[in-house]
Protein backbone atom coordinates (compact mmCIF):
# COMPACT_ATOMS: atom_id res chain seq x y z
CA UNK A 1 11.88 12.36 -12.87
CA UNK A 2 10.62 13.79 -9.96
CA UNK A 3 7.50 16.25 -8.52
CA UNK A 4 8.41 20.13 -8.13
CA UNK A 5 8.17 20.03 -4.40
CA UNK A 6 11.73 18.17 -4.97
CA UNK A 7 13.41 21.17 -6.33
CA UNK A 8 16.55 22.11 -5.08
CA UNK A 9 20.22 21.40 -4.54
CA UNK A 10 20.71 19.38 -1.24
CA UNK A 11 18.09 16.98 -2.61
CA UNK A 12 20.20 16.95 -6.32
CA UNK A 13 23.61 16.64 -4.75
CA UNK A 14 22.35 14.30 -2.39
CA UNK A 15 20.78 12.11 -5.33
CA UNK A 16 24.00 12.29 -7.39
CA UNK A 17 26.29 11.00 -4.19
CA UNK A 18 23.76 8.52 -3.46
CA UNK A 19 22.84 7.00 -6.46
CA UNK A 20 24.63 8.70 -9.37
CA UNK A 21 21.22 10.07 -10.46
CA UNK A 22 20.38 12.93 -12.28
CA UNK A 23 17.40 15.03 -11.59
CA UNK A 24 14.99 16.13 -13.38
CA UNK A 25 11.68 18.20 -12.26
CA UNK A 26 8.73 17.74 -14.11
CA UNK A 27 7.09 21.68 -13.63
CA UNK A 28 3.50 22.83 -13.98
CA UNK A 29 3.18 24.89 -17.14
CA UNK A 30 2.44 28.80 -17.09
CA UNK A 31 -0.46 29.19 -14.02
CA UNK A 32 -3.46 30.58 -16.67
CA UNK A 33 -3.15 28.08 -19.76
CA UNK A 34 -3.93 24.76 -19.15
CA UNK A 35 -1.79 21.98 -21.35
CA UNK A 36 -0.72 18.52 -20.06
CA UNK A 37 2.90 17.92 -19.39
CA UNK A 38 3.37 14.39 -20.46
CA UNK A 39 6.43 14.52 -17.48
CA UNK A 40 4.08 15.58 -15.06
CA UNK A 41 1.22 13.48 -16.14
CA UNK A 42 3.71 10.24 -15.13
CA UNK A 43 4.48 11.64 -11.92
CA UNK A 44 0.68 12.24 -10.53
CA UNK A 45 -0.06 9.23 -12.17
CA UNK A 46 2.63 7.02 -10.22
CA UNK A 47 1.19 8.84 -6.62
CA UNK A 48 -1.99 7.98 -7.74
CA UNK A 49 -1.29 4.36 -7.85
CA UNK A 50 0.72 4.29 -4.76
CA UNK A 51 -2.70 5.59 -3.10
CA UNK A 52 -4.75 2.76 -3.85
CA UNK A 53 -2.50 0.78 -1.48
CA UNK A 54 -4.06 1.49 1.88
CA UNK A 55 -0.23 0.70 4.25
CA UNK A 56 1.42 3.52 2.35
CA UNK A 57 -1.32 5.95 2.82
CA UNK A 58 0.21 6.91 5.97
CA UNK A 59 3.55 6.39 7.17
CA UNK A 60 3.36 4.11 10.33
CA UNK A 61 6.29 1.94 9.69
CA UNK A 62 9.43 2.31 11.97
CA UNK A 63 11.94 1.65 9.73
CA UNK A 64 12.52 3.72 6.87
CA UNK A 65 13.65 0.40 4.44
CA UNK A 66 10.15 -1.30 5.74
CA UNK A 67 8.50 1.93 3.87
CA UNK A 68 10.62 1.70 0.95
CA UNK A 69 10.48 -2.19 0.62
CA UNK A 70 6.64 -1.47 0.61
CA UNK A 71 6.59 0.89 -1.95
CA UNK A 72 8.67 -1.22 -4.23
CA UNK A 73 6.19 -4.59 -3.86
CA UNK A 74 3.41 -1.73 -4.90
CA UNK A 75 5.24 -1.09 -7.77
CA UNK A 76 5.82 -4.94 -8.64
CA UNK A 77 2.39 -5.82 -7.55
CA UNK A 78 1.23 -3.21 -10.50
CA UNK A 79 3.71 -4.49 -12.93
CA UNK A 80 2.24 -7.41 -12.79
CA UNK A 81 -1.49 -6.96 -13.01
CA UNK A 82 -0.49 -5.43 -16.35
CA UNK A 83 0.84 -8.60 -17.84
């Protein structure tokens, strides 16, 4: 599940040779009506909880895997707190 700004097919193909993934874009609803797309509503919730960790605000790590080993610990660290 994924945001709309990851629409497209070099980012699908790429996901499916990577990791044998399947996307799937959670998109806004028609621009007038307002209605909450439980999809969506996981997505901006997940980015909002990344945010309240201050290092992945911005990226300032060299490595790309330093980033992503970051943003898994966030994830774990907020597993946990939940149990």
């Amino acid at each position: 599940m994924v945001d709309g700004g990851y629409t497209g097919q070099p980012f699908a193909s790429a996901t499916d040779g990577i990791l044998g993934a399947s996307v799937q874009v959670a998109k806004r609803s028609e621009l007038y009506t307002f209605s909450v797309i439980p999809q969506r509503w996981v997505v901006e919730r997940s980015f909002a909880w990344i945010e309240n960790c201050r290092r992945l605000w911005k990226n300032t790590e060299r490595k790309l895997n330093t980033s992503l080993q970051l943003t898994h610990l966030t994830f774990l660290a907020l597993l946990l707190r939940r149990l």
